[in-house]
N, C-alpha and C. Protein backbone atom coordinates (compact mmCIF):
# COMPACT_ATOMS: atom_id res chain seq x y z
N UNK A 1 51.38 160.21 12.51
CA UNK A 1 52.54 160.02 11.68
C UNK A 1 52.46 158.70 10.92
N UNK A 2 51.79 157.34 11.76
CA UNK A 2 51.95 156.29 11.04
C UNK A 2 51.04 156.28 9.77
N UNK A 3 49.85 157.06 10.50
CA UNK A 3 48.53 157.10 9.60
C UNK A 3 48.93 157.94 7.99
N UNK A 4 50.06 158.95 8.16
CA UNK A 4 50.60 159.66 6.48
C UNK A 4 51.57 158.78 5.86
N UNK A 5 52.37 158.15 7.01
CA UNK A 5 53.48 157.01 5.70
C UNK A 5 52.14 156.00 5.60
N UNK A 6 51.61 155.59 5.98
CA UNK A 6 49.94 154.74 4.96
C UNK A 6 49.76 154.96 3.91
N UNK A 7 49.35 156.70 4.00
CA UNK A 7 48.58 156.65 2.91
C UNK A 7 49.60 157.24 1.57
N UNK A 8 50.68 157.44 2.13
CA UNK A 8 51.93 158.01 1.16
C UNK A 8 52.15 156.46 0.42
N UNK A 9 52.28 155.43 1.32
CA UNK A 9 52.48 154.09 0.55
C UNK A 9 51.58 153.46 -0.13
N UNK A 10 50.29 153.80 -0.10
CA UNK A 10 49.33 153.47 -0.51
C UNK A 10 49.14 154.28 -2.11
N UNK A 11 49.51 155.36 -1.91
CA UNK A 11 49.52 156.57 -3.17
C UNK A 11 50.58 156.03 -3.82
N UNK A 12 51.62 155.76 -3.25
CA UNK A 12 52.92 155.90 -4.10
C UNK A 12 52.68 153.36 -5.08
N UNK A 13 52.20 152.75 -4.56
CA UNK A 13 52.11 151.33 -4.57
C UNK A 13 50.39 152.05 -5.81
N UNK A 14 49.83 152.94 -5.67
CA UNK A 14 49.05 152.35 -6.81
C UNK A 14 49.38 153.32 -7.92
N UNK A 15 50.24 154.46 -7.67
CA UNK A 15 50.68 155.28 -9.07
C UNK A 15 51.75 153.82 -9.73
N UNK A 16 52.44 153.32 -9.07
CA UNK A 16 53.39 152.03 -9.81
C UNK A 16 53.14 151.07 -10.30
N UNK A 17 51.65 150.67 -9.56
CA UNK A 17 50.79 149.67 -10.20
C UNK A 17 50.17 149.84 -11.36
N UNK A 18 49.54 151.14 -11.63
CA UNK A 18 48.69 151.78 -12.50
C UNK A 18 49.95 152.04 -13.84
N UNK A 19 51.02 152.47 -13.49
CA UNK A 19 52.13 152.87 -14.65
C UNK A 19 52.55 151.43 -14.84
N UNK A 20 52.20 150.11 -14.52
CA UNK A 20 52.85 148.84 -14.79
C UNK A 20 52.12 148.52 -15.84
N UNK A 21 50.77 148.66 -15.62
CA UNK A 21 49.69 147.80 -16.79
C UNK A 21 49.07 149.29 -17.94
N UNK A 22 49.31 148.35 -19.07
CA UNK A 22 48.51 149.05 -20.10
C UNK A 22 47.97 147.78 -20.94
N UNK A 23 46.84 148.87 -21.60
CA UNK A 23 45.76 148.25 -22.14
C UNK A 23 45.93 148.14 -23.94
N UNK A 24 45.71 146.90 -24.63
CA UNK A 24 45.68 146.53 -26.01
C UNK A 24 44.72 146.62 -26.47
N UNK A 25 44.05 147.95 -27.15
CA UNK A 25 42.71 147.57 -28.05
C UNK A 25 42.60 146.54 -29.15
N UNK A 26 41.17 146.54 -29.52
CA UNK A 26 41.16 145.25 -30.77
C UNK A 26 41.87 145.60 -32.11
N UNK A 27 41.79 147.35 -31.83
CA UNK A 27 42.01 147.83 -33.10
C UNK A 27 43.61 148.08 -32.99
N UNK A 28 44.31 147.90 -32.34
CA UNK A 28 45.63 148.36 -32.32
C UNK A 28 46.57 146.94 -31.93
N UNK A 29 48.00 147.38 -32.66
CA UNK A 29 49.10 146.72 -31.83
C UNK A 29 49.99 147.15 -31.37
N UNK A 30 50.89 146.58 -30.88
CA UNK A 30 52.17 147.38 -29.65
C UNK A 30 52.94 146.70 -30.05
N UNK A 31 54.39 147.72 -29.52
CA UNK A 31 55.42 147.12 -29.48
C UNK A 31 55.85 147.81 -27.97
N UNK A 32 56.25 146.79 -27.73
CA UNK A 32 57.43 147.42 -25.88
C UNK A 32 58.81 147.70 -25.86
N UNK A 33 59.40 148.36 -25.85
CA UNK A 33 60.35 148.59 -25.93
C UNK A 33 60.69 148.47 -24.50
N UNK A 34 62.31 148.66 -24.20
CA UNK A 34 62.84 148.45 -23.43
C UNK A 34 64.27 149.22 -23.24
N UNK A 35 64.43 149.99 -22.89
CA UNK A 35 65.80 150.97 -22.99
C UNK A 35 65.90 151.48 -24.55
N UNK A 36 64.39 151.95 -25.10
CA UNK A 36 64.10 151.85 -26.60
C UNK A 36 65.11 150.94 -27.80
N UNK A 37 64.81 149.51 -26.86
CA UNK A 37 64.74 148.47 -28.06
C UNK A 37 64.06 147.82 -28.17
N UNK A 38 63.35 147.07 -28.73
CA UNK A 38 62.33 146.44 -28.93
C UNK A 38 62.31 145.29 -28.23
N UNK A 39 60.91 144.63 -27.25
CA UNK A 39 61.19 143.56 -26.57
C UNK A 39 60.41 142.50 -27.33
N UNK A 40 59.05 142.78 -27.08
CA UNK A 40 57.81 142.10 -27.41
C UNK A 40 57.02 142.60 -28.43
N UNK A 41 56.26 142.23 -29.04
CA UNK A 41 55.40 142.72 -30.11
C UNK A 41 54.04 142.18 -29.77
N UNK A 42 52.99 142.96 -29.44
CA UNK A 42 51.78 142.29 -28.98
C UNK A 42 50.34 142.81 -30.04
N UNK A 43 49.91 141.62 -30.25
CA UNK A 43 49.45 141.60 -31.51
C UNK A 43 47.79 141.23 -30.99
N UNK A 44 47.57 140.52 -29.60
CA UNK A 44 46.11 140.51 -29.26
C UNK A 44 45.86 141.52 -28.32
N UNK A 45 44.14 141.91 -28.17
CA UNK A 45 43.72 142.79 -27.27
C UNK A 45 44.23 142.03 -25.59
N UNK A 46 43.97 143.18 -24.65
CA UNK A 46 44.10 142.39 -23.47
C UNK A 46 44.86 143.60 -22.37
N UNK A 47 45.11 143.43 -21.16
CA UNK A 47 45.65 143.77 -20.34
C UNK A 47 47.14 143.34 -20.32
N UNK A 48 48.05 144.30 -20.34
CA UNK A 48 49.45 143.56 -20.11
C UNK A 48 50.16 144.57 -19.24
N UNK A 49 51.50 144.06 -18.62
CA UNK A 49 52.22 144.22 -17.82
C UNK A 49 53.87 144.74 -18.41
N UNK A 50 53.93 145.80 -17.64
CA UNK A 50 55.59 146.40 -17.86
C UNK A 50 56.02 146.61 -17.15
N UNK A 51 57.88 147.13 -16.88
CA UNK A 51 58.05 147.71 -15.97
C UNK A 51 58.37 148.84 -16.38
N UNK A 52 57.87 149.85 -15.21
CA UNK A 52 57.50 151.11 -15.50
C UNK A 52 58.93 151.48 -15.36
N UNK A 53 58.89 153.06 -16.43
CA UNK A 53 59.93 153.49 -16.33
C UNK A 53 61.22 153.33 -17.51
N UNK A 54 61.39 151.69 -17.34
CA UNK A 54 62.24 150.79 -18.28
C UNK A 54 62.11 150.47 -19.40
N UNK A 55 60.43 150.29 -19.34
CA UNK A 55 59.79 150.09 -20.95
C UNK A 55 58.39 150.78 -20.94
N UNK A 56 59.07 151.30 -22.14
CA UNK A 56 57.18 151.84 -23.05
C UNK A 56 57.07 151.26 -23.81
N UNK A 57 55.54 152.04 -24.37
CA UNK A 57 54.64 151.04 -25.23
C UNK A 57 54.53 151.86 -26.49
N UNK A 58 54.70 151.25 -27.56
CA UNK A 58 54.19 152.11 -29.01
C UNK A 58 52.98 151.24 -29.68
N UNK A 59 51.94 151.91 -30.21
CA UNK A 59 50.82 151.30 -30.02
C UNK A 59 50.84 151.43 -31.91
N UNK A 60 50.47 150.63 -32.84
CA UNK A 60 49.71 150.98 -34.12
C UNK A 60 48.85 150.66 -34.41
N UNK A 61 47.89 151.12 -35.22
CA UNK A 61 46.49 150.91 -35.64
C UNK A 61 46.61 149.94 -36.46
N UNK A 62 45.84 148.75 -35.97
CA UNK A 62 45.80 147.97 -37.21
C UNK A 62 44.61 148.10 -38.37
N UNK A 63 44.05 149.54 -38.22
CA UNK A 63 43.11 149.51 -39.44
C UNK A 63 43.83 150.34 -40.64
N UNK A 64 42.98 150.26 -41.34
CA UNK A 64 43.15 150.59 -43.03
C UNK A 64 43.26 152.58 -42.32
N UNK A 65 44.41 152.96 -42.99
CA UNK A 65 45.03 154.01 -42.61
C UNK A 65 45.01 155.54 -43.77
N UNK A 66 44.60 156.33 -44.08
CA UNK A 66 44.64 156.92 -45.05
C UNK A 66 46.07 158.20 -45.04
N UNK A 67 46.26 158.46 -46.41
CA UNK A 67 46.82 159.66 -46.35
C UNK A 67 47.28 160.74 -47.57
N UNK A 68 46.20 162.02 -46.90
CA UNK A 68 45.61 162.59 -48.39
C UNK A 68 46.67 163.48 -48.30
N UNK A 69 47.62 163.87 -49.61
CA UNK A 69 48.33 164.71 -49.76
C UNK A 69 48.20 165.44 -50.18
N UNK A 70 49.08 167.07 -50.53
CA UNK A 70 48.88 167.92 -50.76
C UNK A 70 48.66 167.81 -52.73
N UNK A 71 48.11 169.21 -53.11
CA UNK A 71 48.63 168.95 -54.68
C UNK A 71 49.96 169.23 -54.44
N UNK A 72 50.52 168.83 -55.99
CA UNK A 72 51.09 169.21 -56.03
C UNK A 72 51.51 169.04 -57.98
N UNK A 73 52.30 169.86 -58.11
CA UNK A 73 52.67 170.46 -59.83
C UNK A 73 53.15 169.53 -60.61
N UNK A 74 52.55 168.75 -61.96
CA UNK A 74 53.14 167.73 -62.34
C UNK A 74 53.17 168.64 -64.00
N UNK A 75 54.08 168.39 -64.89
CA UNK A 75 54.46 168.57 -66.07
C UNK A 75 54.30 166.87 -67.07
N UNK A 76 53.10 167.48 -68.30
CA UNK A 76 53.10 166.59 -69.08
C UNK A 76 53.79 166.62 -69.80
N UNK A 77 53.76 165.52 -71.17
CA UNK A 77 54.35 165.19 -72.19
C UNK A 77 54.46 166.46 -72.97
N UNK A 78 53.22 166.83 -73.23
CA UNK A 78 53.60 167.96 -74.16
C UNK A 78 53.87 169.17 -73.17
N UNK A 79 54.45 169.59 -72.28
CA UNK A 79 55.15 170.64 -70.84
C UNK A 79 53.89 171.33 -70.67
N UNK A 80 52.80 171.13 -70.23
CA UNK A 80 51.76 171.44 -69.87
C UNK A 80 51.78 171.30 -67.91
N UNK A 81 51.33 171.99 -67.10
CA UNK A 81 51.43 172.27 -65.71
C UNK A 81 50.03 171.11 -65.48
N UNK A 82 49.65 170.56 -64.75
CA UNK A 82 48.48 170.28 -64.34
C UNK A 82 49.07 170.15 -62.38
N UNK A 83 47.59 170.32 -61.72
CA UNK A 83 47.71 170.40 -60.60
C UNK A 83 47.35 168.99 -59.94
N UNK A 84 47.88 167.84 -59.62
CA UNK A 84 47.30 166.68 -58.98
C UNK A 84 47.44 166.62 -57.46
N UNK A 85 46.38 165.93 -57.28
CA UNK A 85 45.83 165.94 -56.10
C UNK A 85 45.47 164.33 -55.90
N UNK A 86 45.94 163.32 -54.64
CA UNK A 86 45.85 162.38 -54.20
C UNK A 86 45.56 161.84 -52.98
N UNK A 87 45.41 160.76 -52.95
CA UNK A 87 45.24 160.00 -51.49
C UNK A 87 45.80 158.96 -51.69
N UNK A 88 46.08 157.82 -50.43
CA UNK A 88 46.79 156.74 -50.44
C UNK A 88 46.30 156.35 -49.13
N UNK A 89 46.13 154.47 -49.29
CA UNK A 89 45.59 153.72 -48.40
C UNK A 89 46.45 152.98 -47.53
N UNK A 90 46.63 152.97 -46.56
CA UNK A 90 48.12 151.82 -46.05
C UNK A 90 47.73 151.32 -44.35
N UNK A 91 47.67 149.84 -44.69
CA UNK A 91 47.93 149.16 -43.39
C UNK A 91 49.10 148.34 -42.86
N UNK A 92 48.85 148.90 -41.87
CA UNK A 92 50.40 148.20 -40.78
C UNK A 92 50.04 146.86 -40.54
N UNK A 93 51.09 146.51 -41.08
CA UNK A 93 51.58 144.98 -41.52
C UNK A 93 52.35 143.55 -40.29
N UNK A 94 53.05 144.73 -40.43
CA UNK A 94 54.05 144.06 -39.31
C UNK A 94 54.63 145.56 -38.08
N UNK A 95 54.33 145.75 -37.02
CA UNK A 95 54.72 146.92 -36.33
C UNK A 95 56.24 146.60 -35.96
N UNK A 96 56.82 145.51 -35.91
CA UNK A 96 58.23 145.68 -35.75
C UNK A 96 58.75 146.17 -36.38
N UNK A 97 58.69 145.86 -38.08
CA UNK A 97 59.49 146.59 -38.91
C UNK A 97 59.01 148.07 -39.40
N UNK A 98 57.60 148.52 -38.99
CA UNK A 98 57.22 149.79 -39.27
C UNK A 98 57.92 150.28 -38.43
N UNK A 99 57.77 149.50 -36.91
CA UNK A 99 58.69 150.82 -35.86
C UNK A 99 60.25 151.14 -36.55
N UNK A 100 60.71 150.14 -37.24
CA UNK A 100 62.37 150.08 -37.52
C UNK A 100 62.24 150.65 -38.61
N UNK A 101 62.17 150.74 -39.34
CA UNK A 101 62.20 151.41 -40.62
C UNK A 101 61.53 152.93 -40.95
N UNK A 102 60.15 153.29 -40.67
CA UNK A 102 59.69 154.87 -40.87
C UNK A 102 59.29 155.21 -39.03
N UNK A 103 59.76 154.64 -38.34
CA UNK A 103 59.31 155.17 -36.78
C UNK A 103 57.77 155.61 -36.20
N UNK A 104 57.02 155.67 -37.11
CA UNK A 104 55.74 156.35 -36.84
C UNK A 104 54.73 156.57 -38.14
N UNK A 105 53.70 157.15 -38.16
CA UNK A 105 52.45 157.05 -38.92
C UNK A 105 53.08 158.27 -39.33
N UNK A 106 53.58 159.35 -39.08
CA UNK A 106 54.33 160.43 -39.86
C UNK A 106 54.95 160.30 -40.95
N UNK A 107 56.60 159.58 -40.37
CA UNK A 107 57.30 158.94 -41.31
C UNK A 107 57.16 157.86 -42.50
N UNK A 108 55.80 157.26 -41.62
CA UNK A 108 55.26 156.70 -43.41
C UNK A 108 54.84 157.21 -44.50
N UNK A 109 53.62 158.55 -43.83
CA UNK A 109 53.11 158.98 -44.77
C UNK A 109 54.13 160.14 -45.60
N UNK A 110 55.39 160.38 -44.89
CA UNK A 110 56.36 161.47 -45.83
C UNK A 110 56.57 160.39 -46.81
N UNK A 111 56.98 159.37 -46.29
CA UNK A 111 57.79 158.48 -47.69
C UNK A 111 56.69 157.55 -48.37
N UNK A 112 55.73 157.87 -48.31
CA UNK A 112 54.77 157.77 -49.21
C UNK A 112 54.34 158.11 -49.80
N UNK A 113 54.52 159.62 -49.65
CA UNK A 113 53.75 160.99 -50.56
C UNK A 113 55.24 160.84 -51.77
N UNK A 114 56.05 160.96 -51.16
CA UNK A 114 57.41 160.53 -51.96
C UNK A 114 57.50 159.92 -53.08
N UNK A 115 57.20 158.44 -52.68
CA UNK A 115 56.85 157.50 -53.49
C UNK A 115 55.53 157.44 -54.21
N UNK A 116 54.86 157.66 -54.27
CA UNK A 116 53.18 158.39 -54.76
C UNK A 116 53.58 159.13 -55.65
N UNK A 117 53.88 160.39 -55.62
CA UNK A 117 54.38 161.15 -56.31
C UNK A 117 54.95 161.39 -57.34
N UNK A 118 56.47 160.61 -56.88
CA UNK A 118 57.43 159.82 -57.77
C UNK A 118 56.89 159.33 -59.22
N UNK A 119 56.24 158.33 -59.00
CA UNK A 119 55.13 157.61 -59.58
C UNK A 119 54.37 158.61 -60.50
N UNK A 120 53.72 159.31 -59.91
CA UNK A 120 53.18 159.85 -61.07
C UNK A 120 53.32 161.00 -61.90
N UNK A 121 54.14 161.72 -61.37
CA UNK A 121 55.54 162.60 -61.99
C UNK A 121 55.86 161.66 -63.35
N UNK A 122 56.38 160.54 -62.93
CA UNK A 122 56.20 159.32 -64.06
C UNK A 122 55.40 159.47 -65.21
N UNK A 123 54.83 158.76 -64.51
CA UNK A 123 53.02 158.32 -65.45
C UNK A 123 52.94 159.62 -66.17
N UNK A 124 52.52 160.67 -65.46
CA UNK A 124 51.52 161.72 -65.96
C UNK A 124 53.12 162.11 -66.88
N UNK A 125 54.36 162.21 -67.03
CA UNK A 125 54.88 163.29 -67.84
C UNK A 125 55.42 162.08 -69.05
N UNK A 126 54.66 160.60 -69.04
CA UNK A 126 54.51 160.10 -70.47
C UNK A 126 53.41 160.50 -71.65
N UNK A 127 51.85 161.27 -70.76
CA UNK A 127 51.29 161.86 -71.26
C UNK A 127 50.67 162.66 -72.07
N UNK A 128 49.97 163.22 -72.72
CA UNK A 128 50.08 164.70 -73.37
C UNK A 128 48.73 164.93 -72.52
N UNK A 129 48.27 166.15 -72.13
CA UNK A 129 47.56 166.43 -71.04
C UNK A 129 45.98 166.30 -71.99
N UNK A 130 45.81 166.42 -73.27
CA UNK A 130 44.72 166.07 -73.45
C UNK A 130 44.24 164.40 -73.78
N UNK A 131 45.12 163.76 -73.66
CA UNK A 131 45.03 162.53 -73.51
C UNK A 131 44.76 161.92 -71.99
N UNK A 132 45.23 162.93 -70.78
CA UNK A 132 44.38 162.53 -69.57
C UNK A 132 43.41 163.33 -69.37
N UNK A 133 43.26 164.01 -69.41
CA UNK A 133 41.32 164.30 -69.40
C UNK A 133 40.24 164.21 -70.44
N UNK A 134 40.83 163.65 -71.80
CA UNK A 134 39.49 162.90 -72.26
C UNK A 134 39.42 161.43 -72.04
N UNK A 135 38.13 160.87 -72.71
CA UNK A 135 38.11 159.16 -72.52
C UNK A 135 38.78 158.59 -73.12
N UNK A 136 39.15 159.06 -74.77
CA UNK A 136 39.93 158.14 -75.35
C UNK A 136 41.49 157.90 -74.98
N UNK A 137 41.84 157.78 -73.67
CA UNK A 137 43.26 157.42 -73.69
C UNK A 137 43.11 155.82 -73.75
N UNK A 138 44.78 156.01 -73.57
CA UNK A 138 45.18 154.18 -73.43
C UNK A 138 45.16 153.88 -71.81
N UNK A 139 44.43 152.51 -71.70
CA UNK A 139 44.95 151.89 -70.31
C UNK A 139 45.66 151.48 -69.91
């Protein structure tokens, strides 16, 4: 009997130990939350410490991030359809205010395609469509 509360305490002392510490890659940063509010913001690699349960960890990439969107239907100057097709580059800056503001690598890239878009919905319908696919346009 003494010998199963052992190894029950032994099981139960390293699942709590193991859920205390998580790990910071070079390539990433964290934020800890805490009753999901924000405690700490950890910005070097390394081993760190939580308490389990109370606080998690949200991790972001601090590398150069891509995000290729769909086409989608833009109308020129002279009401011509063309089909554009894009990508967009974005690195996390600051993870406090990414966590506060778009919550995730999702929510950035919706309101980016948004804003992308936006943009060239713009641009392209000052156009006349043979003025963007030959050379002689204006820059």
């Amino acid at each position: 009997m003494k010998q199963n509360s052992l190894i029950i305490t032994v099981i139960l002392a390293i699942v709590i130990l193991s859920s205390s510490m998580f790990t910071v890659h070079m390539t990433q940063n964290a934020v800890v939350l805490e009753l999901q509010k924000p405690k700490e913001i950890i910005t070097e690699p390394g081993l760190y410490f939580k308490i389990p349960f109370f606080q998690q960890v949200r991790y972001f990439s601090r590398q150069l991030l891509d995000n290729d969107s769909n086409p989608a239907e833009v109308i020129t100057r002279d009401k011509k359809n063309m089909l554009i097709d894009n990508f967009t580059m974005f690195r996390i800056v600051d993870p406090l205010k990414f966590l506060e503001t778009v919550r995730g690598e999702q929510g950035a890239r919706s309101r980016l395609d948004d804003i992308v878009y936006s943009e060239l919905r713009v641009e392209i319908g000052r156009h006349a469509l043979i003025d963007i696919v030959t050379e002689t346009r204006d820059t």
